[in-house]
N, C-alpha and C. Protein backbone atom coordinates (compact mmCIF):
# COMPACT_ATOMS: atom_id res chain seq x y z
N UNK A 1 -54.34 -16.35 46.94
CA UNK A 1 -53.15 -16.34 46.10
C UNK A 1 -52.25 -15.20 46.53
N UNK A 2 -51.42 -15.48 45.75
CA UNK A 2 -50.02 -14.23 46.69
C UNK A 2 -50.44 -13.33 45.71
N UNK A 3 -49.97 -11.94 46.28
CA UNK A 3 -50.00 -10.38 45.45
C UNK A 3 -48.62 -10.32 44.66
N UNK A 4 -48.77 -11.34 43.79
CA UNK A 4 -47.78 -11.53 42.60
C UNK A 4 -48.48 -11.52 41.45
N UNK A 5 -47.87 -11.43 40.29
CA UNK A 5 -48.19 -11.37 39.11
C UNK A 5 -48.43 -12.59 38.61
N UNK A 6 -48.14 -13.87 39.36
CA UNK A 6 -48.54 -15.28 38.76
C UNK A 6 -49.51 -15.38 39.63
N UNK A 7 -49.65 -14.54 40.96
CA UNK A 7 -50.66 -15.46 41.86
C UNK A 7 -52.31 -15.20 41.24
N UNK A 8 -51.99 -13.18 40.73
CA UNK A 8 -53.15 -12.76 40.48
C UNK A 8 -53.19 -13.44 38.64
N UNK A 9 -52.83 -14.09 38.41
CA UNK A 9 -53.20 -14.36 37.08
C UNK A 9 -54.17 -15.81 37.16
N UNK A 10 -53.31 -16.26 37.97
CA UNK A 10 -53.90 -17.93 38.33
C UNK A 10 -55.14 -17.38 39.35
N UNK A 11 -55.07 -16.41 39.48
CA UNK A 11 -57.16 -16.32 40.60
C UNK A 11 -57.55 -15.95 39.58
N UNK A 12 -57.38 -15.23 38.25
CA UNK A 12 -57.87 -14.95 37.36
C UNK A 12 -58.29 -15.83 36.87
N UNK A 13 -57.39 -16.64 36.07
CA UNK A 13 -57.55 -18.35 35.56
C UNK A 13 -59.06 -18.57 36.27
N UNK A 14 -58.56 -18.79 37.13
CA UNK A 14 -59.51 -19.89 38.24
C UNK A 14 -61.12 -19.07 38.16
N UNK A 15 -61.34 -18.23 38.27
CA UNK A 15 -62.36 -17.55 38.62
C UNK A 15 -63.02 -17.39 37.20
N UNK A 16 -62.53 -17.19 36.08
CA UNK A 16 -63.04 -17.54 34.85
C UNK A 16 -63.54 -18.68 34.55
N UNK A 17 -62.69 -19.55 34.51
CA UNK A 17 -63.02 -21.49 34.48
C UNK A 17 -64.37 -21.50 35.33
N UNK A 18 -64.03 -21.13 36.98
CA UNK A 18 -65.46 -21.25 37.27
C UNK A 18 -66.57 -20.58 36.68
N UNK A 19 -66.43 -19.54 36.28
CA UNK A 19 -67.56 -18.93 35.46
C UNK A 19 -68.47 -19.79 34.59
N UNK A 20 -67.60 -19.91 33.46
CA UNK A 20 -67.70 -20.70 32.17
C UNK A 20 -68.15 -22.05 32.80
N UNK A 21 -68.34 -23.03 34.14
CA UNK A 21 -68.65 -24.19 34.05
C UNK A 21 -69.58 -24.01 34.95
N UNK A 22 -69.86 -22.54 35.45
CA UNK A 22 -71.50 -22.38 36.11
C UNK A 22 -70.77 -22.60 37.89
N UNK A 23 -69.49 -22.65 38.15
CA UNK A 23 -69.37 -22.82 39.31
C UNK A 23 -68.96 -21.71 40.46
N UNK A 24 -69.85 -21.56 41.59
CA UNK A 24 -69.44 -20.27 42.47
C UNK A 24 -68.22 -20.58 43.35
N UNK A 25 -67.65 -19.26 43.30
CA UNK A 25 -66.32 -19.31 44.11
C UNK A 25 -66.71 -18.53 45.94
N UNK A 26 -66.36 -19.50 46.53
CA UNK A 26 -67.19 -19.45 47.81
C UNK A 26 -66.09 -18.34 48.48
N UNK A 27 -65.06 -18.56 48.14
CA UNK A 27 -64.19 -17.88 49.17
C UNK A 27 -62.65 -17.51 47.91
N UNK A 28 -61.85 -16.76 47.70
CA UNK A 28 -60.49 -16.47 47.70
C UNK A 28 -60.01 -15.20 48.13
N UNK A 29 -58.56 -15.20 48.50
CA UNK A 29 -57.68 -14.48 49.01
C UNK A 29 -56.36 -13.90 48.08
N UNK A 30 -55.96 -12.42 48.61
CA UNK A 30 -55.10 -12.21 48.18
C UNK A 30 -54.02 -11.53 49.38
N UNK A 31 -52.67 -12.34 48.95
CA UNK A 31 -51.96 -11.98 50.36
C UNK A 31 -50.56 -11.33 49.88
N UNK A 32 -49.70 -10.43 51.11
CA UNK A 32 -48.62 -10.36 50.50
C UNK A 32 -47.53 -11.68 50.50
N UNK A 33 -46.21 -12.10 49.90
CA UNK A 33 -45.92 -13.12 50.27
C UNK A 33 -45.29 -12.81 51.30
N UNK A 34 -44.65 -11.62 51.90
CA UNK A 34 -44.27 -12.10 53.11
C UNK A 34 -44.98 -12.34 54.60
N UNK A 35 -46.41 -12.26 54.15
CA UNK A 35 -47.69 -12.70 55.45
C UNK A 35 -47.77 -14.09 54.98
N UNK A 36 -47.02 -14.74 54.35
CA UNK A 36 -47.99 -15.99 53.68
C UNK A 36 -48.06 -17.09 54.78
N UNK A 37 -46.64 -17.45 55.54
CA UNK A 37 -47.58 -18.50 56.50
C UNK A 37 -48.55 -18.09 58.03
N UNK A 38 -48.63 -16.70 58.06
CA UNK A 38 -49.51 -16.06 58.85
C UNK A 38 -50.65 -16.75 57.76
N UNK A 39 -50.96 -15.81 57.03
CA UNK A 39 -52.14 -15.99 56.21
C UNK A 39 -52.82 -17.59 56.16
N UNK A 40 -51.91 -18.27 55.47
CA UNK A 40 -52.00 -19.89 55.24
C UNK A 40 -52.49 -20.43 55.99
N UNK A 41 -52.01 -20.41 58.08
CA UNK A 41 -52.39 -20.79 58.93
C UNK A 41 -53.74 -20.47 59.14
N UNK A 42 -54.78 -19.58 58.76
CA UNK A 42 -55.71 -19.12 58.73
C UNK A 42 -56.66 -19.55 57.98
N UNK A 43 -55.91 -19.46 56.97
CA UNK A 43 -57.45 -20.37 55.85
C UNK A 43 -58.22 -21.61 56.01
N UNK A 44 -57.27 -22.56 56.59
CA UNK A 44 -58.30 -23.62 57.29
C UNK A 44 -59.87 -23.49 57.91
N UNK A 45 -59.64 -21.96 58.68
CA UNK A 45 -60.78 -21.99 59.39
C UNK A 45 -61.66 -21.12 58.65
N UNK A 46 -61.15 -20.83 57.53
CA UNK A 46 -61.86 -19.82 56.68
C UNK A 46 -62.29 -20.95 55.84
N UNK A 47 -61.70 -22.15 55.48
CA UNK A 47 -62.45 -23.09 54.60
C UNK A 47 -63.64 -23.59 55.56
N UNK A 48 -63.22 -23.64 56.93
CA UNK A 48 -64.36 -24.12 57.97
C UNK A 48 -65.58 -23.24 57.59
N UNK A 49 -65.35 -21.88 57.90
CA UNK A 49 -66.65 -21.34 57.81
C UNK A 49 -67.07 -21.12 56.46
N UNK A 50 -66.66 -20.86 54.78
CA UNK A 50 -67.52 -21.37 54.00
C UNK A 50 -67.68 -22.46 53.26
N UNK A 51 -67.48 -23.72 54.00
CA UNK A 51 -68.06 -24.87 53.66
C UNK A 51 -68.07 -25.77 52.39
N UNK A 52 -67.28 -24.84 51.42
CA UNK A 52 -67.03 -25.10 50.11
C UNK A 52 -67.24 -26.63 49.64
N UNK A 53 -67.67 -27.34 48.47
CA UNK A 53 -67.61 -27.94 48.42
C UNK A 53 -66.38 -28.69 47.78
N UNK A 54 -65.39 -27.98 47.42
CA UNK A 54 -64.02 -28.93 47.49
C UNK A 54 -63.40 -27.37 47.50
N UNK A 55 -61.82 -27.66 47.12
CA UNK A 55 -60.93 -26.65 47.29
C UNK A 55 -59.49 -26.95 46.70
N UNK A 56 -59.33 -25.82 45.91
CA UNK A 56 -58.17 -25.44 44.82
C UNK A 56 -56.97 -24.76 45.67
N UNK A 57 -56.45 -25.76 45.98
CA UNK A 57 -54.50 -24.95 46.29
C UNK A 57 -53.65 -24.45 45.29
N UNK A 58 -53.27 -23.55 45.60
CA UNK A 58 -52.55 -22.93 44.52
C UNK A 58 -51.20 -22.13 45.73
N UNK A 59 -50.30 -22.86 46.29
CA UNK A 59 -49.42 -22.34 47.13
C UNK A 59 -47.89 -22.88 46.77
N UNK A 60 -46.74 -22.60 47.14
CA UNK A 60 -45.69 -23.11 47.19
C UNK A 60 -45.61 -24.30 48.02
N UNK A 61 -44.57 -24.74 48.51
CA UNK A 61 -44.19 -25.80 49.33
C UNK A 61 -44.90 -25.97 50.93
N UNK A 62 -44.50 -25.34 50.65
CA UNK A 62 -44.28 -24.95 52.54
C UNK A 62 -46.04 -24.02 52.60
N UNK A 63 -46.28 -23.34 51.89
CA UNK A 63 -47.99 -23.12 52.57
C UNK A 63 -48.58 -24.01 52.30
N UNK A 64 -48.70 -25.14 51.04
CA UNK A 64 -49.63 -26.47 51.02
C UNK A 64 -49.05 -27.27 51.93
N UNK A 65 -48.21 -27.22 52.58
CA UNK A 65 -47.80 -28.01 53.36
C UNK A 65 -48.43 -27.72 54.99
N UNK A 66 -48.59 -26.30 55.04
CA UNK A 66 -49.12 -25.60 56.39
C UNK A 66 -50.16 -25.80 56.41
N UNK A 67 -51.00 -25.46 55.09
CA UNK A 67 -52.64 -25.70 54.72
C UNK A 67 -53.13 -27.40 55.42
N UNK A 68 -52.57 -28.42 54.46
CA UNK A 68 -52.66 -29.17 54.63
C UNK A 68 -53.04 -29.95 56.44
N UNK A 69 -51.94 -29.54 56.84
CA UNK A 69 -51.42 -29.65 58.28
C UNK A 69 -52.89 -29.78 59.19
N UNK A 70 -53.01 -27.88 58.94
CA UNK A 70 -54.30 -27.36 59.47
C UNK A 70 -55.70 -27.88 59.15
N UNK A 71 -56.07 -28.85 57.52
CA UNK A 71 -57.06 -29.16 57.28
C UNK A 71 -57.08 -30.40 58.14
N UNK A 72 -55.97 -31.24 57.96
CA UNK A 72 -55.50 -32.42 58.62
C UNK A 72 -56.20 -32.43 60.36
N UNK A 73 -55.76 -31.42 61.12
CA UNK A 73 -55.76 -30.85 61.98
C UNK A 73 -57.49 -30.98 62.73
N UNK A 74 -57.99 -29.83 61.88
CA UNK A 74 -59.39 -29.65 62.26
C UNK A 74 -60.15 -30.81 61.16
N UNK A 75 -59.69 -31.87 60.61
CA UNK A 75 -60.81 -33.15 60.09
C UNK A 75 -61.71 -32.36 59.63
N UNK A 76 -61.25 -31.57 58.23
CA UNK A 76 -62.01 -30.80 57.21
C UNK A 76 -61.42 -32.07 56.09
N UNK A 77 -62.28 -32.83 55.57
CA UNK A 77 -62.56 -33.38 54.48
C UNK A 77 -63.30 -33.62 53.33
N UNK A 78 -62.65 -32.32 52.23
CA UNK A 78 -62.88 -32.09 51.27
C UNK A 78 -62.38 -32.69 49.87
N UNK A 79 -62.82 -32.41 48.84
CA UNK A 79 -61.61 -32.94 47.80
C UNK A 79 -61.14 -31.70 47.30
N UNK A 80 -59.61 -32.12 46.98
CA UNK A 80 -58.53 -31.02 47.08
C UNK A 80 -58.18 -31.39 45.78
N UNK A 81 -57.94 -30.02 44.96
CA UNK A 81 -57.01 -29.79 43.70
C UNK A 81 -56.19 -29.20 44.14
N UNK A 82 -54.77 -29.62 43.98
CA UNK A 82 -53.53 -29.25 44.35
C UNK A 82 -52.42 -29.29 42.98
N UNK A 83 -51.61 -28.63 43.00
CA UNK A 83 -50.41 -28.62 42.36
C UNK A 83 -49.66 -29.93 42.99
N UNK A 84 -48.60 -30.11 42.33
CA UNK A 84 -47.80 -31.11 42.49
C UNK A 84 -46.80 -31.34 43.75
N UNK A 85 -46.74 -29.66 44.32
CA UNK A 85 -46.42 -29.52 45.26
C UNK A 85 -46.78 -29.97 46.76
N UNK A 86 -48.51 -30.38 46.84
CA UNK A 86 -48.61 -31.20 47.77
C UNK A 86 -47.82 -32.16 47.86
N UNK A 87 -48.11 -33.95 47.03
CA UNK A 87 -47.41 -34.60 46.79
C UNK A 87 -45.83 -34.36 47.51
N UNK A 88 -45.14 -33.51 46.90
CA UNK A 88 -43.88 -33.50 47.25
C UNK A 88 -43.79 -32.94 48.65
N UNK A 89 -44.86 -32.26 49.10
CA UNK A 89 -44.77 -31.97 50.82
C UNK A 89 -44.96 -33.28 51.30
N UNK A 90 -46.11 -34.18 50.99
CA UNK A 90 -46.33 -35.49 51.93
C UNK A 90 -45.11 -36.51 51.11
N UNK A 91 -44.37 -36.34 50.53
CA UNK A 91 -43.20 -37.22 50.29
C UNK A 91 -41.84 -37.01 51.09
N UNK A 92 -41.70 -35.75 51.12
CA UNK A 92 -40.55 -35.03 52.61
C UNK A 92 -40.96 -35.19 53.91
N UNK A 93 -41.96 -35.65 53.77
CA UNK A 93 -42.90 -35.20 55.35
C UNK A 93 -42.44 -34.10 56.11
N UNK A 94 -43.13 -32.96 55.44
CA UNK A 94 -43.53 -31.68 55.87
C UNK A 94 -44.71 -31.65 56.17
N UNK A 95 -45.88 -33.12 55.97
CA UNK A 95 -46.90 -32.80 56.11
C UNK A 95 -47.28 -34.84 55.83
N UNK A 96 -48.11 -35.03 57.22
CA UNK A 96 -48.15 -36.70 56.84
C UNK A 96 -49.22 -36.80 55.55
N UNK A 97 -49.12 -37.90 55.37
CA UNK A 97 -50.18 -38.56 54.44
C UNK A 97 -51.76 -38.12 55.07
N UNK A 98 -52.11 -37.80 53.83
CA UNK A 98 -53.59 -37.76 54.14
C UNK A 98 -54.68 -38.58 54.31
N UNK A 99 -55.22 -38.73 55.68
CA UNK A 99 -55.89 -39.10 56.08
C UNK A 99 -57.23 -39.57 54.90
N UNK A 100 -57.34 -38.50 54.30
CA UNK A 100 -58.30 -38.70 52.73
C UNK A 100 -58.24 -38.31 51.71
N UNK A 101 -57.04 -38.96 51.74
CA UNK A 101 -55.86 -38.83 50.10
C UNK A 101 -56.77 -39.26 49.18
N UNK A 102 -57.96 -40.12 49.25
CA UNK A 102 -58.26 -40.62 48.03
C UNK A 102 -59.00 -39.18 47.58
N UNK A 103 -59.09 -38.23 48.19
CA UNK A 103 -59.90 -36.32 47.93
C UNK A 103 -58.63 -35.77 47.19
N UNK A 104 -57.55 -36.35 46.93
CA UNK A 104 -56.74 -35.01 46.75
C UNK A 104 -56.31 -35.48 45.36
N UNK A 105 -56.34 -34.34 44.19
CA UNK A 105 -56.33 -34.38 42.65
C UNK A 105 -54.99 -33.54 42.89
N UNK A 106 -54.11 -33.71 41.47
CA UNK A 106 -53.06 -32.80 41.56
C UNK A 106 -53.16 -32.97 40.00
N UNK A 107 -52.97 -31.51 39.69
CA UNK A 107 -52.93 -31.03 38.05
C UNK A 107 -51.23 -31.05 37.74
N UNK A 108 -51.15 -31.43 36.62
CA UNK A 108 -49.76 -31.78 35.62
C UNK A 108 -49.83 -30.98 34.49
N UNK A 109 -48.91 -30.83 33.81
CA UNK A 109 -49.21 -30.24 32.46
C UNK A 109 -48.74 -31.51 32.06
N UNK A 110 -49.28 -31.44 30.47
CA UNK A 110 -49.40 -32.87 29.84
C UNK A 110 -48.12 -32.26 28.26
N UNK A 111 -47.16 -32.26 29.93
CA UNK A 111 -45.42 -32.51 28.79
C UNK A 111 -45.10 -33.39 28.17
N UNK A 112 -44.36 -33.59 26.65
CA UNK A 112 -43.63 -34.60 26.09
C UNK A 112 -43.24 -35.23 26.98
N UNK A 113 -43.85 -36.58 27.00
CA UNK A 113 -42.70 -37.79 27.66
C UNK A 113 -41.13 -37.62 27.73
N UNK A 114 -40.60 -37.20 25.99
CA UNK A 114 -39.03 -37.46 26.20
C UNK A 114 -38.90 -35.91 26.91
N UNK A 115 -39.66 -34.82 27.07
CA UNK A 115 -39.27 -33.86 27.77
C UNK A 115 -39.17 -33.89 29.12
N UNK A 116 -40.24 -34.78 29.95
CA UNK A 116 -40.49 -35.40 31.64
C UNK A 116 -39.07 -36.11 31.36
N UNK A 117 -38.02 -37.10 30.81
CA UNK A 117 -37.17 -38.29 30.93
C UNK A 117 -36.19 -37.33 31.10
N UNK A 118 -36.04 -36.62 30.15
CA UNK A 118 -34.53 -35.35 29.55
C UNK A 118 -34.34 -34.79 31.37
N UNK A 119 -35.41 -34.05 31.69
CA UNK A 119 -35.51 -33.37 32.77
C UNK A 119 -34.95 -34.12 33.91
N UNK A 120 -35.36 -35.68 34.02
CA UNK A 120 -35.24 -36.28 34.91
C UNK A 120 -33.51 -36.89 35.30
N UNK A 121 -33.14 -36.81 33.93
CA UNK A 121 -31.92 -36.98 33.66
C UNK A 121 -30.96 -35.75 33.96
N UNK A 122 -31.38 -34.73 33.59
CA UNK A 122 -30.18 -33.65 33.72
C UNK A 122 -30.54 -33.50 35.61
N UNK A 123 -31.69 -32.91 36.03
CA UNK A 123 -31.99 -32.55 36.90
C UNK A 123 -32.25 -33.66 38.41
N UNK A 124 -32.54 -34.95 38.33
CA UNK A 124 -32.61 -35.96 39.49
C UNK A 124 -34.03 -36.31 39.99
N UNK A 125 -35.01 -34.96 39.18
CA UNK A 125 -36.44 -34.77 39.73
C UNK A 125 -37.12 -34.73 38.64
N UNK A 126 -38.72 -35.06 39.14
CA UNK A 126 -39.67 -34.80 38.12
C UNK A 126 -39.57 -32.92 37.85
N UNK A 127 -40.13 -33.03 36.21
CA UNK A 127 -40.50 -31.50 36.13
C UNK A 127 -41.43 -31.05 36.86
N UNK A 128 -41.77 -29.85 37.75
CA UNK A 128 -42.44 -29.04 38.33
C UNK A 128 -43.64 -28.51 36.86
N UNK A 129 -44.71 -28.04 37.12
CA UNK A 129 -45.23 -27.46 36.40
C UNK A 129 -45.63 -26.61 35.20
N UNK A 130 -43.99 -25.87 35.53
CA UNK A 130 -44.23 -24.87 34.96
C UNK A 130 -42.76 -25.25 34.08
N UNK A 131 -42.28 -26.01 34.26
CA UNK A 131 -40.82 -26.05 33.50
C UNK A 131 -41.44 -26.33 31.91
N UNK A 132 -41.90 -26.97 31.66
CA UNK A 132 -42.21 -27.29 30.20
C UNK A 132 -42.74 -25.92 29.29
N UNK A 133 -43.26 -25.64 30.09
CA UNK A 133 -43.79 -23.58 29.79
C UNK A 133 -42.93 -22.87 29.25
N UNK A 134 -42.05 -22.79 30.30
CA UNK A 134 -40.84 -21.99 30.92
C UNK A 134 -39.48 -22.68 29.84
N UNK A 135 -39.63 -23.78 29.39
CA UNK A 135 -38.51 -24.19 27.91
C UNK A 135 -38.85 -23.42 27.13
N UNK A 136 -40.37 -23.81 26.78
CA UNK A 136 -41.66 -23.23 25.67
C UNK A 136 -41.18 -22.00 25.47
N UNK A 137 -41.12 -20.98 26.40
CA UNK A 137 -40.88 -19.67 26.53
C UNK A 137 -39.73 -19.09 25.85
N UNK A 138 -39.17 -20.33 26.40
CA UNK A 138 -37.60 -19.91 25.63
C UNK A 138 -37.39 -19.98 24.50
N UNK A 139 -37.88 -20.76 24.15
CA UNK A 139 -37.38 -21.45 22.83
C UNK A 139 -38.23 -20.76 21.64
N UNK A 140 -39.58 -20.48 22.35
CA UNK A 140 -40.14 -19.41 21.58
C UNK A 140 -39.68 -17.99 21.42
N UNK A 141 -39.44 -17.33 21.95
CA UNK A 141 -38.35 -16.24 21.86
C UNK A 141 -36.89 -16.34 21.15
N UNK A 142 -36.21 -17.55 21.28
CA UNK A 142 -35.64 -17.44 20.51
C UNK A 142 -35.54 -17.80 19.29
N UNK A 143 -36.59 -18.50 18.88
CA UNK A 143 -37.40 -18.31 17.23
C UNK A 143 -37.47 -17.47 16.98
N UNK A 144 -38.22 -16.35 18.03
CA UNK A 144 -38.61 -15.00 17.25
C UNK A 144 -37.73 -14.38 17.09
N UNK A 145 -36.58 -14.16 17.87
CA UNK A 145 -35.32 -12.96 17.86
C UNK A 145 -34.71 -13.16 16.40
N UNK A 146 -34.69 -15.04 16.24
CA UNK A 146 -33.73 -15.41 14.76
C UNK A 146 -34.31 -14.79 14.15
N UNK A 147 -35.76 -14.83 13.69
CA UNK A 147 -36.20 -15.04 12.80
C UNK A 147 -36.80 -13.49 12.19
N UNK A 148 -36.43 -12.63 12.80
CA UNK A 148 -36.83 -11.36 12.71
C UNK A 148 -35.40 -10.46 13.11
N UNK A 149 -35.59 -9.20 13.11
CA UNK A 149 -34.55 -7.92 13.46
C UNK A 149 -34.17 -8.07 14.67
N UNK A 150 -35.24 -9.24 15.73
CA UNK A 150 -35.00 -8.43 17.14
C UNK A 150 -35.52 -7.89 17.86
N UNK A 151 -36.08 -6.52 17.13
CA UNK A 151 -36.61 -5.37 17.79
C UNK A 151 -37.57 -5.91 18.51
N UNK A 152 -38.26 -5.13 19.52
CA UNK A 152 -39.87 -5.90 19.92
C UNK A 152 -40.79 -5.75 19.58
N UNK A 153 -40.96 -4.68 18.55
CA UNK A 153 -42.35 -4.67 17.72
C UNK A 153 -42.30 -5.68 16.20
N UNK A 154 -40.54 -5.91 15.73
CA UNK A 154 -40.82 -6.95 14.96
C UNK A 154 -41.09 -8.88 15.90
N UNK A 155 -40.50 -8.57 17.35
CA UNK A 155 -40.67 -10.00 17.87
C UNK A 155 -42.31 -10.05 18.02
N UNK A 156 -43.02 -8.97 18.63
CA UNK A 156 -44.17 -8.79 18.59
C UNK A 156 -45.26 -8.93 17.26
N UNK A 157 -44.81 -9.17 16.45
CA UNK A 157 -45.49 -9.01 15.05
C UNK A 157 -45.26 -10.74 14.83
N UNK A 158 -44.08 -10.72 15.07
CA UNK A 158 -43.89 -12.63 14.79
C UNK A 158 -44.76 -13.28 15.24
N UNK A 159 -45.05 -12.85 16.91
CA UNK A 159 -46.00 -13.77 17.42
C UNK A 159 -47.24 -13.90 17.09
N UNK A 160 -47.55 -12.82 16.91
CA UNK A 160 -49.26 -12.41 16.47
C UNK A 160 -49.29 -13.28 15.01
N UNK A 161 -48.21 -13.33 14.54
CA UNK A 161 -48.50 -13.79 12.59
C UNK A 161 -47.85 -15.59 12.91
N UNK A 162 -47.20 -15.82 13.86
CA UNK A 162 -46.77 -17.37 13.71
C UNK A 162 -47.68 -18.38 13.22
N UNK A 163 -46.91 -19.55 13.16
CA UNK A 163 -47.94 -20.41 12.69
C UNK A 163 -47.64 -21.20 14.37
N UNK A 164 -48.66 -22.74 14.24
CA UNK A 164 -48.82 -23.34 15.58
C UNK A 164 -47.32 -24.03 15.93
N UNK A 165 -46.88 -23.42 17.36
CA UNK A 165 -45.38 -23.95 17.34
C UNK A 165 -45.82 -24.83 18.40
N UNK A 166 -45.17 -26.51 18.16
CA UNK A 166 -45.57 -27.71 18.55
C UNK A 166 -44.52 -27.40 19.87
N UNK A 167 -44.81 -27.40 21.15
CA UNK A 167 -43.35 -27.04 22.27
C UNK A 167 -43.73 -28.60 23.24
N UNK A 168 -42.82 -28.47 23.99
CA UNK A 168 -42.75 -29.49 24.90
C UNK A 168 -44.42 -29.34 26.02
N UNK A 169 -44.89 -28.04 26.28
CA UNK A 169 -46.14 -28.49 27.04
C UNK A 169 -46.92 -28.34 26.35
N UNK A 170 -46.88 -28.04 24.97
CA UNK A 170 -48.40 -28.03 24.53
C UNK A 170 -48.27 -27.49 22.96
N UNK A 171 -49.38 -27.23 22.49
CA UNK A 171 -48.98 -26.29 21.10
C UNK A 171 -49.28 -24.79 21.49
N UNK A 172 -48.70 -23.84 20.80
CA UNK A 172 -48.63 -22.43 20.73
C UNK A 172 -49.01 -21.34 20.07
N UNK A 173 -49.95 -21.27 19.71
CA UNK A 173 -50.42 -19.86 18.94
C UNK A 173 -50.95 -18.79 19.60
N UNK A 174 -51.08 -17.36 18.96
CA UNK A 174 -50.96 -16.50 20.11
C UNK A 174 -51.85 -15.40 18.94
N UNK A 175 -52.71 -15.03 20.01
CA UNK A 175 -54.22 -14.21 19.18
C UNK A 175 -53.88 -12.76 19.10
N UNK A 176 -54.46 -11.59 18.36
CA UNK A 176 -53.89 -10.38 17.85
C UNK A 176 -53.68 -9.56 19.68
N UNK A 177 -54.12 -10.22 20.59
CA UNK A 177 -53.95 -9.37 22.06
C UNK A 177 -52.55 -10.00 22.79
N UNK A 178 -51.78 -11.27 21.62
CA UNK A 178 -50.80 -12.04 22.32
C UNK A 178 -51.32 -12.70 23.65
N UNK A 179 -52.75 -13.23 23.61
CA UNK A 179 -53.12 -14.01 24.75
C UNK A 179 -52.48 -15.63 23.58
N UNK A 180 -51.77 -16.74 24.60
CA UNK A 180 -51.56 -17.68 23.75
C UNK A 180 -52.94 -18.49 24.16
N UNK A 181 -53.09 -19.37 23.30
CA UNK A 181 -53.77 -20.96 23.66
C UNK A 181 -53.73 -21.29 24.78
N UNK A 182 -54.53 -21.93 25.70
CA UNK A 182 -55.03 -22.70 26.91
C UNK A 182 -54.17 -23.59 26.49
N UNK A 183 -52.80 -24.19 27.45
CA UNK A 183 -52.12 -25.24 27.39
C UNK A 183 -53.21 -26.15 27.79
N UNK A 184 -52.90 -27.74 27.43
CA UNK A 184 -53.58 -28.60 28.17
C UNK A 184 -53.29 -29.07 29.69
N UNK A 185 -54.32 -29.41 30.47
CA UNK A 185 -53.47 -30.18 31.69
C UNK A 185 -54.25 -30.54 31.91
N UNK A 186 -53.92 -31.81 32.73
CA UNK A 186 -54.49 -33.44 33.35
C UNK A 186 -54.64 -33.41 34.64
N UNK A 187 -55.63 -33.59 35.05
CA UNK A 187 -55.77 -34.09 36.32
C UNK A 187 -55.85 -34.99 36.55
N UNK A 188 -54.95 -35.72 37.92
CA UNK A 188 -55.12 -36.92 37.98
C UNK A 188 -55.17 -37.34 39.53
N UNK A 189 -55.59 -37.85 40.23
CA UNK A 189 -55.83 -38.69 41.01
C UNK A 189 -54.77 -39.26 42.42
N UNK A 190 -54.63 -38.64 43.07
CA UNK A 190 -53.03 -38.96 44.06
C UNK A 190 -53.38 -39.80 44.91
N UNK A 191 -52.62 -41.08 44.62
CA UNK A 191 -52.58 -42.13 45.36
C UNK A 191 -51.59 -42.39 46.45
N UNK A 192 -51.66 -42.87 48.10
CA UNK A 192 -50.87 -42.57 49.04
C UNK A 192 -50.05 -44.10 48.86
């Protein structure tokens, strides 16, 4: 993952989940982003040598797209959890169809329907991942600003005392450390 604040949160994510379901993490990385398609080009053979039994992408465009390339490349066939961002690399062809697409899962968040249509309408594209969050975010904040002084120890007090706010990716409540709820998300199945 990149030496960002989303990358190291999502190895966090990830490395917990595996915990909790008894599963070992054979291999991860932390890179800067501007080594990333140095780095990227590399991991292929780093998935070569530990053998993992499948493998979690967690990259932008263009490194699942490099990744890919390289697994493609050296006929490493694994099953792949990917963001949505694969998909949209083998739809530009930045990266052909996979050879063993029926391996490759891509996680969604499980947004309001009329929120996926709205999006599709203003914007020309499906929502990305994180957009339904990233409304969520908003819209939660600006509940709290109304609904209080403002300040950030009264926006901070809102959150901790809210009740469950129903948002476009999910529902929202948020525990006395302001960790919120585990949104839901779907995995599903990418068909070529």
């Amino acid at each position: 993952v990149a030496q960002a604040p989303w990358g190291l949160l999502h190895l966090d994510l990830y490395k917990k989940a595996a915990e909790e379901l008894g599963i070992a993490v054979a291999y991860s990385e932390q890179y800067p982003l501007t080594d990333e398609d140095l780095v990227v080009s590399n991991f292929a053979l780093k998935v070569r040598q530990k053998n993992p039994k499948a493998l979690i992408i967690d990259l932008n465009k263009n490194g699942t797209a490099i990744l890919l390339k390289r697994l493609i490349e050296q006929k490493i066939e694994i099953p792949i959890l990917a963001t949505h961002k694969a998909v949209e690399a083998i739809r530009i062809g930045l990266v052909p169809a996979l050879p063993h697409a029926a391996n490759l899962y891509i996680d969604d968040l499980a947004s309001e329907p009329s929120f996926i249509q709205t999006f599709k309408n203003l914007y020309g594209m499906d929502p990305d991942i994180y957009a339904a969050n990233s409304y969520d975010a908003l819209m939660l904040f600006a509940k709290a600003t109304q609904s209080t002084d403002g300040t950030p120890q009264a926006v901070r007090n809102y959150f901790h005392t809210m009740p469950p706010y129903k948002g476009m990716g999910g529902t929202y409540q948020f525990d006395k450390d302001g960790n919120s709820n585990p949104t839901p998300w779907l995995i599903r199945k990418a068909l070529d």
